[in-house]
C-alpha atoms as a PDB file:
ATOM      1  CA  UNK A   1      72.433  31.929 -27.095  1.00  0.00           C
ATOM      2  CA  UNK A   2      71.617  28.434 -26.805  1.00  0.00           C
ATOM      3  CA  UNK A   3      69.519  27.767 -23.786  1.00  0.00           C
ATOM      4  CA  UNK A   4      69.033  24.143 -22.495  1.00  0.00           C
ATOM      5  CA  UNK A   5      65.566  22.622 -22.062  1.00  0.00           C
ATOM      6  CA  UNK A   6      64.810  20.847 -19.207  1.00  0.00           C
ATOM      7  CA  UNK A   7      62.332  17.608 -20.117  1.00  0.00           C
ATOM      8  CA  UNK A   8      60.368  15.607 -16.987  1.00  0.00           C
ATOM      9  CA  UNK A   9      62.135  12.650 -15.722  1.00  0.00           C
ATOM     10  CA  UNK A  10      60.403   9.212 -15.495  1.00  0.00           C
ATOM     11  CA  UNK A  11      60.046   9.298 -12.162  1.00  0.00           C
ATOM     12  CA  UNK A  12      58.268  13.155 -12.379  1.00  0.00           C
ATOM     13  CA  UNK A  13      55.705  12.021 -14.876  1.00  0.00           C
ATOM     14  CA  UNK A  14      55.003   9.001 -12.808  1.00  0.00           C
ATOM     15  CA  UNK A  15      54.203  10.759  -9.618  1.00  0.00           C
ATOM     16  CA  UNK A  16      51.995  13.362 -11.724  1.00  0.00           C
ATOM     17  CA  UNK A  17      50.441  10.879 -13.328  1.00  0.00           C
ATOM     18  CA  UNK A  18      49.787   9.375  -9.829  1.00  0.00           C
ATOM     19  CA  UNK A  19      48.163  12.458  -8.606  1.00  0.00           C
ATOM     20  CA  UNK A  20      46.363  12.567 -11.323  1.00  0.00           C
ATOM     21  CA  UNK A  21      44.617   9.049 -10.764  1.00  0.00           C
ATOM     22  CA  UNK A  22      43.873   9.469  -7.602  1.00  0.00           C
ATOM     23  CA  UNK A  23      41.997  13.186  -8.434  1.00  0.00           C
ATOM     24  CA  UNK A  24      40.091  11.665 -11.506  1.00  0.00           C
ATOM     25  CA  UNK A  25      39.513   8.269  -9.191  1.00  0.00           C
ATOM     26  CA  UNK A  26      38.143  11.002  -5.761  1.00  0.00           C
ATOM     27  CA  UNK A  27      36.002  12.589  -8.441  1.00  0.00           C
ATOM     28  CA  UNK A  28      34.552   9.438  -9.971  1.00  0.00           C
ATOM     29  CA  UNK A  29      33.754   7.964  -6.867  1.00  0.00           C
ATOM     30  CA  UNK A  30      32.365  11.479  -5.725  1.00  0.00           C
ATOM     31  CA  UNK A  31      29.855  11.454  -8.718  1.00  0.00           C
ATOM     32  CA  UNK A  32      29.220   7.838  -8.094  1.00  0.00           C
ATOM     33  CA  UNK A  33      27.635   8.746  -4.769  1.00  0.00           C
ATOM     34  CA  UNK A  34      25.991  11.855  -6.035  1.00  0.00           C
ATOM     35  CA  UNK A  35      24.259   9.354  -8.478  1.00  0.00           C
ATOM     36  CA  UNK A  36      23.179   6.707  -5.949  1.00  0.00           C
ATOM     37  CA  UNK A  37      22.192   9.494  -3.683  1.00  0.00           C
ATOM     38  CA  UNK A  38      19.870  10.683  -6.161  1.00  0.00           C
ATOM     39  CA  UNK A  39      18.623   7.143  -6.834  1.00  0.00           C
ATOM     40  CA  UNK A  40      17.623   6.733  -3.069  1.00  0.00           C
ATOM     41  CA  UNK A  41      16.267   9.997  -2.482  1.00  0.00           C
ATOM     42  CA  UNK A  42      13.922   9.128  -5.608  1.00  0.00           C
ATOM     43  CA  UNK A  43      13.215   5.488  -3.774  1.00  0.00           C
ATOM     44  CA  UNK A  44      11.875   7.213  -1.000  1.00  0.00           C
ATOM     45  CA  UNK A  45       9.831   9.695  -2.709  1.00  0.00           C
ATOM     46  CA  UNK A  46       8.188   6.800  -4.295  1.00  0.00           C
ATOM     47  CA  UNK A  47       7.944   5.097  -1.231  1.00  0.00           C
ATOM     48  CA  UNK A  48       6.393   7.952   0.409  1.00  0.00           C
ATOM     49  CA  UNK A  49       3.974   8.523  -2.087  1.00  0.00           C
ATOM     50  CA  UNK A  50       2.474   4.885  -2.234  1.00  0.00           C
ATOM     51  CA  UNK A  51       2.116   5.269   1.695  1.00  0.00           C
ATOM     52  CA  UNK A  52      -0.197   7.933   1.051  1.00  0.00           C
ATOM     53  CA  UNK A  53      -1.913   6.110  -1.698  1.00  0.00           C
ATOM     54  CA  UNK A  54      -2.489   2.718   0.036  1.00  0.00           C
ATOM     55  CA  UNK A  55      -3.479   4.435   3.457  1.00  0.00           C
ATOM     56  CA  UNK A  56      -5.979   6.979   1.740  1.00  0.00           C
ATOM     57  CA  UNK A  57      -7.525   3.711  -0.860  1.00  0.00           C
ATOM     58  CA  UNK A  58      -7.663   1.100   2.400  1.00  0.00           C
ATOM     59  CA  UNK A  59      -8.959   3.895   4.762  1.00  0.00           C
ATOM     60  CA  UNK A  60     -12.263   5.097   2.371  1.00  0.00           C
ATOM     61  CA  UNK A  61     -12.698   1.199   1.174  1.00  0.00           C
ATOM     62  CA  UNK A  62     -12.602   0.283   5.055  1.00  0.00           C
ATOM     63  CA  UNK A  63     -14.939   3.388   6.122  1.00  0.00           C
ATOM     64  CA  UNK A  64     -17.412   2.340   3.458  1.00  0.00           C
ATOM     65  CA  UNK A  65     -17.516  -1.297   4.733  1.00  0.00           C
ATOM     66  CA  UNK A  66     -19.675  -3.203   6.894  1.00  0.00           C
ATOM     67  CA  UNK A  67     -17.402  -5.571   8.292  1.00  0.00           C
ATOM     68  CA  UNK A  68     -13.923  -6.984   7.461  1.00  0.00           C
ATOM     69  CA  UNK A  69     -12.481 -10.397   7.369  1.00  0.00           C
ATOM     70  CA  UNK A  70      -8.898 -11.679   7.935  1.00  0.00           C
ATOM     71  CA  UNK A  71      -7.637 -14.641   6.032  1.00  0.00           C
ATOM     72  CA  UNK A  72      -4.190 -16.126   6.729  1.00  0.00           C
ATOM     73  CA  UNK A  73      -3.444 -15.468   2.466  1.00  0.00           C
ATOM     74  CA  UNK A  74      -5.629 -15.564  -0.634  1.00  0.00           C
ATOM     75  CA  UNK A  75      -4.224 -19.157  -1.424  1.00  0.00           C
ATOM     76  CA  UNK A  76      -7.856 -21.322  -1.688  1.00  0.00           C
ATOM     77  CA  UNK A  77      -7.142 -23.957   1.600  1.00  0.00           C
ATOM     78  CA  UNK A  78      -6.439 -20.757   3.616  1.00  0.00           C
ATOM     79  CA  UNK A  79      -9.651 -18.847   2.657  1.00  0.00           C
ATOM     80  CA  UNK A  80     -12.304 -21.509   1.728  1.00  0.00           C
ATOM     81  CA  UNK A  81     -14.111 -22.147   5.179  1.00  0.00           C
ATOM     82  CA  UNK A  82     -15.733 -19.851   7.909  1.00  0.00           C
ATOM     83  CA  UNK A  83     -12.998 -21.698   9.899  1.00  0.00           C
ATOM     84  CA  UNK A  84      -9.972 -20.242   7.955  1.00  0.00           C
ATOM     85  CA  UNK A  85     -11.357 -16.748   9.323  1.00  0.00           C
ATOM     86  CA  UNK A  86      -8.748 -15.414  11.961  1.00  0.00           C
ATOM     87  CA  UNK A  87      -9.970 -13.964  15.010  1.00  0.00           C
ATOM     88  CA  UNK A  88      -9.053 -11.115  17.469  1.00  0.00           C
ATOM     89  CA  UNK A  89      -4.752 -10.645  18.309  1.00  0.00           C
ATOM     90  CA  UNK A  90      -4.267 -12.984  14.702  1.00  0.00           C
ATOM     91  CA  UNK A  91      -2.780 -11.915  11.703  1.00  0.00           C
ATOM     92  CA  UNK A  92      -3.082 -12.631   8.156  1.00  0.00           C
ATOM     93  CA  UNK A  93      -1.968 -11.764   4.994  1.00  0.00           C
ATOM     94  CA  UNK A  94      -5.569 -10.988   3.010  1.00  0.00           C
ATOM     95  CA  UNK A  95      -8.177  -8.869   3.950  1.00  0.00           C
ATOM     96  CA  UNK A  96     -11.827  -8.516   2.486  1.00  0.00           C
ATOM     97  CA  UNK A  97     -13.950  -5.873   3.248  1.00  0.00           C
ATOM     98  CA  UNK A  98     -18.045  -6.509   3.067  1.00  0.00           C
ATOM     99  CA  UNK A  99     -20.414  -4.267   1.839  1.00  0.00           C
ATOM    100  CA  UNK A 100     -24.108  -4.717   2.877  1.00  0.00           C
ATOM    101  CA  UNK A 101     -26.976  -3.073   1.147  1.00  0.00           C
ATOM    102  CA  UNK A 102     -28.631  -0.357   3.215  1.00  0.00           C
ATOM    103  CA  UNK A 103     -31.800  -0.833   2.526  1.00  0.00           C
ATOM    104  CA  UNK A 104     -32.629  -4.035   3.580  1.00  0.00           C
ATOM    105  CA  UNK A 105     -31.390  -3.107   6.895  1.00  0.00           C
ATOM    106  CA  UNK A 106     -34.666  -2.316   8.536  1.00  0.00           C
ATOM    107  CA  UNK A 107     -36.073  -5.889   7.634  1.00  0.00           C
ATOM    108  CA  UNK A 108     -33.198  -7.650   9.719  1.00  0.00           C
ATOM    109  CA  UNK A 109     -31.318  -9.039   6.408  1.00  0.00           C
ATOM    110  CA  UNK A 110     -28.279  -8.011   5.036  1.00  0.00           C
ATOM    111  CA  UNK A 111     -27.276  -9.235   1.858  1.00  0.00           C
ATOM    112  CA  UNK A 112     -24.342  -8.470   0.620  1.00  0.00           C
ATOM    113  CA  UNK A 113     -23.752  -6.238  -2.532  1.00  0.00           C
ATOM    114  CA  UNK A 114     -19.443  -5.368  -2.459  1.00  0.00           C
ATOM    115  CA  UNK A 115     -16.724  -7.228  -1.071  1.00  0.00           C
ATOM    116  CA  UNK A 116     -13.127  -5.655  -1.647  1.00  0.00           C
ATOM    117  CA  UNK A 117      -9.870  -7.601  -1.009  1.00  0.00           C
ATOM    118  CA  UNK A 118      -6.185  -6.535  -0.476  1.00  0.00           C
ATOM    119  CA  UNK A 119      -4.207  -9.407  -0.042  1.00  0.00           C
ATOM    120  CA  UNK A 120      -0.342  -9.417  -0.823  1.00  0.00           C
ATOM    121  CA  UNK A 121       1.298 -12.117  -3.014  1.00  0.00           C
ATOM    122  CA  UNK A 122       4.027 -14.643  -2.541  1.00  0.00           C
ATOM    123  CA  UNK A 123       7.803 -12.967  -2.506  1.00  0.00           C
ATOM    124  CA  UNK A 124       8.875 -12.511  -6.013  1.00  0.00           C
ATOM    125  CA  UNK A 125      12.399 -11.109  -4.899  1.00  0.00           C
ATOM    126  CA  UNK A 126      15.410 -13.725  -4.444  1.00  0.00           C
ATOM    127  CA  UNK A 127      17.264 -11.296  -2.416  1.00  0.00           C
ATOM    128  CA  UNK A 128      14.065 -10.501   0.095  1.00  0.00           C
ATOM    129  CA  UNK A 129      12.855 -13.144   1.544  1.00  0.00           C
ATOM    130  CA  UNK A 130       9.002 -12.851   2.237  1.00  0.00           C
ATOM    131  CA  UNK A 131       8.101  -9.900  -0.055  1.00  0.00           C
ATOM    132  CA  UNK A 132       5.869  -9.761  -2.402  1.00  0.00           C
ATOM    133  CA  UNK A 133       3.453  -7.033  -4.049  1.00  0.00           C
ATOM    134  CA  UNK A 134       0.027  -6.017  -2.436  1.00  0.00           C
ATOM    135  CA  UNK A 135      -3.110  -6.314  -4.759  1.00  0.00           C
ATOM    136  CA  UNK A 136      -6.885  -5.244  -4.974  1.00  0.00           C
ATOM    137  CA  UNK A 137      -9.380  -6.662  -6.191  1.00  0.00           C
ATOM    138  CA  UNK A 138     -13.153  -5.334  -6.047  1.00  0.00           C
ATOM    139  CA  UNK A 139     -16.928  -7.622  -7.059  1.00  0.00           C
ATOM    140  CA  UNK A 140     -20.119  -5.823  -7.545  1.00  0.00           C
ATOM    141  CA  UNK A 141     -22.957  -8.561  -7.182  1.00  0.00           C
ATOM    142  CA  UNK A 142     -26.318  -6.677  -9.738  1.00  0.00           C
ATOM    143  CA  UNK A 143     -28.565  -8.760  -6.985  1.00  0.00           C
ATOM    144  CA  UNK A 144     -27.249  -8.557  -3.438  1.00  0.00           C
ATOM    145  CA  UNK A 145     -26.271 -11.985  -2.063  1.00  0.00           C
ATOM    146  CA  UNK A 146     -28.424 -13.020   1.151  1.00  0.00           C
ATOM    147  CA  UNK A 147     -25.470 -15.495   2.513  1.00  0.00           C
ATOM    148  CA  UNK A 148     -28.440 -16.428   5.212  1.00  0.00           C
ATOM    149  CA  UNK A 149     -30.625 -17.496   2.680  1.00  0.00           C
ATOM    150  CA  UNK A 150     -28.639 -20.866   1.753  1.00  0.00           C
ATOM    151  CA  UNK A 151     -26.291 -23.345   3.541  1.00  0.00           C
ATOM    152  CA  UNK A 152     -24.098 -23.577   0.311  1.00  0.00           C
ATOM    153  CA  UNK A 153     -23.667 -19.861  -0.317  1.00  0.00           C
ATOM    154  CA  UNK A 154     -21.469 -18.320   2.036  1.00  0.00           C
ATOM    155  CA  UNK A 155     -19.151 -15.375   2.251  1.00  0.00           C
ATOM    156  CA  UNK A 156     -15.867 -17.085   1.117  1.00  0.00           C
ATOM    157  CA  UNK A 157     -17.664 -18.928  -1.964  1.00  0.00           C
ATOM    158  CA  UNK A 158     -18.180 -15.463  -3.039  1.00  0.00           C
ATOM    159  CA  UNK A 159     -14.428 -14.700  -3.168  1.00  0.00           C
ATOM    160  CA  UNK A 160     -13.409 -15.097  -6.416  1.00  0.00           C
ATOM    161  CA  UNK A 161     -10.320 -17.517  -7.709  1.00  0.00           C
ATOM    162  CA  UNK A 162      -6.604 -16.047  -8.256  1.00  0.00           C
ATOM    163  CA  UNK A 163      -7.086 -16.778 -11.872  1.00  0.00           C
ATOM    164  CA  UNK A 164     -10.835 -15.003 -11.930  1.00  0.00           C
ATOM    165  CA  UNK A 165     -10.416 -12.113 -10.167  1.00  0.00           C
ATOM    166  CA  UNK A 166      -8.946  -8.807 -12.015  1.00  0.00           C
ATOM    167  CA  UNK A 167      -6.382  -7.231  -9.236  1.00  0.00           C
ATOM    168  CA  UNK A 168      -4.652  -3.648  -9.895  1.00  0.00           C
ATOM    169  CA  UNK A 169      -1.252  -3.603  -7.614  1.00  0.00           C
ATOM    170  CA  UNK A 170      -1.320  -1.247  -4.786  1.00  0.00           C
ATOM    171  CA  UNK A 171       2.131  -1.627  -3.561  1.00  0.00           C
ATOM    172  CA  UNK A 172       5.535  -2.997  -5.830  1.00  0.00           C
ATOM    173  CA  UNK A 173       6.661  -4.900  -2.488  1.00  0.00           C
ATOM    174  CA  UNK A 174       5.765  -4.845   0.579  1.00  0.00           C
ATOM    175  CA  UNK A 175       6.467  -7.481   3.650  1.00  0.00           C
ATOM    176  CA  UNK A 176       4.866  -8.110   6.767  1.00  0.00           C
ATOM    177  CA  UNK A 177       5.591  -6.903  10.449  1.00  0.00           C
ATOM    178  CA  UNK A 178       2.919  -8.466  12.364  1.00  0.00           C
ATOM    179  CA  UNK A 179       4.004 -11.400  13.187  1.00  0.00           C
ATOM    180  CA  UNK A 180       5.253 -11.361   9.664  1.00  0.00           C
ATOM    181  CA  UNK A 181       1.460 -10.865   8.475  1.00  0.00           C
ATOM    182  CA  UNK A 182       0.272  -7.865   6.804  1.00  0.00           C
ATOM    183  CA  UNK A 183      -3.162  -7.552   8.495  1.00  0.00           C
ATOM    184  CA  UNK A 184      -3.392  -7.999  12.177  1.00  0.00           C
ATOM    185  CA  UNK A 185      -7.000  -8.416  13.677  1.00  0.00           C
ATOM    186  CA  UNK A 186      -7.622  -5.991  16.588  1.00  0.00           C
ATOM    187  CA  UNK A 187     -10.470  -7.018  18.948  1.00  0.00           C
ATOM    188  CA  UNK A 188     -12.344  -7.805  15.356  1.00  0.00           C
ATOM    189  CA  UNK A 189     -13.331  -3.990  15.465  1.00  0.00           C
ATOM    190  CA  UNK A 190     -10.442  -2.573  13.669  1.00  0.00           C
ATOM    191  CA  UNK A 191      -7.727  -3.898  11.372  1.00  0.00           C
ATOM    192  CA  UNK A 192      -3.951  -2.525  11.484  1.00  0.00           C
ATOM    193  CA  UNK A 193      -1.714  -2.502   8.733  1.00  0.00           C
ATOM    194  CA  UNK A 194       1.791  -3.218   9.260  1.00  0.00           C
ATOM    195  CA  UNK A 195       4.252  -3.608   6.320  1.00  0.00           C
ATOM    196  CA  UNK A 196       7.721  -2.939   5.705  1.00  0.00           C
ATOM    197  CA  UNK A 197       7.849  -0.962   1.841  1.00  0.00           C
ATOM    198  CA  UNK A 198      10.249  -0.844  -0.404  1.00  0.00           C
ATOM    199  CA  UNK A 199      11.508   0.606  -3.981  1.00  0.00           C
ATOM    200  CA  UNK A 200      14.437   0.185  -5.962  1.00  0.00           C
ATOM    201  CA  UNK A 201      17.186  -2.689  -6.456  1.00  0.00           C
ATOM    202  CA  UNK A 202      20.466  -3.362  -4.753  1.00  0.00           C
ATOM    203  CA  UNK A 203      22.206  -0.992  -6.412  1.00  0.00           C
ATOM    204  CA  UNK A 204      19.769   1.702  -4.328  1.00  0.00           C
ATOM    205  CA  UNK A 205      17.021   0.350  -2.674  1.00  0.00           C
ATOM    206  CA  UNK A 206      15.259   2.026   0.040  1.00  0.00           C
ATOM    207  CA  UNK A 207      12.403   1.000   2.242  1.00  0.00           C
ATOM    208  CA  UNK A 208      10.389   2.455   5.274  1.00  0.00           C
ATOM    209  CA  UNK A 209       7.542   0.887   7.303  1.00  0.00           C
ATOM    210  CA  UNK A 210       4.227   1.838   7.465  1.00  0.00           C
ATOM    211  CA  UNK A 211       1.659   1.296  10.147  1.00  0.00           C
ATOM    212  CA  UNK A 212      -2.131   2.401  10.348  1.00  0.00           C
ATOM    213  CA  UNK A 213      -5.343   1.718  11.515  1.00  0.00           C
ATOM    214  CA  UNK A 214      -8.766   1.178   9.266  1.00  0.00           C
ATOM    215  CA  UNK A 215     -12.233   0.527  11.265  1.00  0.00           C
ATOM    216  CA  UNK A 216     -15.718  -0.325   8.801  1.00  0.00           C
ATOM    217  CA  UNK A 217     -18.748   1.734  10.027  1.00  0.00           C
ATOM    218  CA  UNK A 218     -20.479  -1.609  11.237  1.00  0.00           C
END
């Protein structure tokens, strides 16, 4: 017995292969967002752990200090003169830590044998306007340096040039939230960091702020 087969029409295979797309398209876009979700999620786990790092390396280079200094950035004009220092409720953009030597204490002078700087560099990101990595660098002086001694040696001509000094990056990018300033002067006892972090391009970028509090021994 013969028996008839039945084939799809067009308009059958079109609507099947209508479903289709839009099942293959859900899932694609479904793994799409699985994949930038994993991106961001592993953004913010780098975000979180260069908070930690940068609060724990500015909070024992701070606690070892003497005193700190707030320039408006490491660019020369801004950081060249005991004038360019900013004072208490100002903000700047580098910060230098001083390290005296202990035992010259008891005879009244205190030369100075450290100085460590953080300062964060010019926006390197055409999408972010104002952000820019933060840096480090760190001098060791063999002889401390009496800055009282002589008229033409003072703190800032120890700071060494942008082409001089060896810096290791402590944060990718980073902007500023006080006042758009990284380093805001409190009361010239303490120093508070304020940044805005972040990781990751537009595709998945992520950022979070961070906001702490360093004070030198004195």
């Amino acid at each position: 017995m013969n028996r008839s087969i039945r084939a799809f029409s067009l308009p059958e295979l079109m609507i099947a292969l209508g479903i289709t797309a839009l099942i293959l398209g859900g899932l694609m876009a479904f793994n799409i967002q699985l994949i930038k979700g994993g991106l961001f999620s592993e953004q913010k786990n780098l975000i979180n752990r260069d908070i930690r790092k940068v609060t724990t390396d500015l909070g024992e280079v701070a606690k070892e200090a003497n005193y700190f200094v707030i320039y408006s950035s490491f660019n020369k004009a801004d950081r060249d003169s005991s004038e360019d220092r900013l004072v208490t409720d100002q903000s700047g953009d580098f910060i230098l830590f001083v390290h005296t030597a202990a035992s010259y204490v008891s005879f009244g002078v205190h030369p100075i044998e450290r100085i460590v700087g953080y300062y964060r560099s010019p926006g390197t990101v055409d999408d972010l306007k104002n952000v820019g990595p933060v840096v480090k660098f760190e001098v060791n002086f063999t002889t401390p340096v009496d800055i009282t001694a002589s008229k033409t040696v003072t703190l800032e001509s120890l700071i060494p040039s942008a082409i001089a000094v060896k810096t290791t990056k402590v944060l990718e990018l980073s902007s500023g939230t006080a006042n758009g300033k990284l380093f805001y002067n409190f009361q010239n006892k303490s120093a508070m960091v304020n940044g805005q972090i972040y990781h990751g391009n537009l595709a998945a970028r992520a950022t979070d702020t961070y906001n702490f509090t360093v004070s030198p021994r004195g």
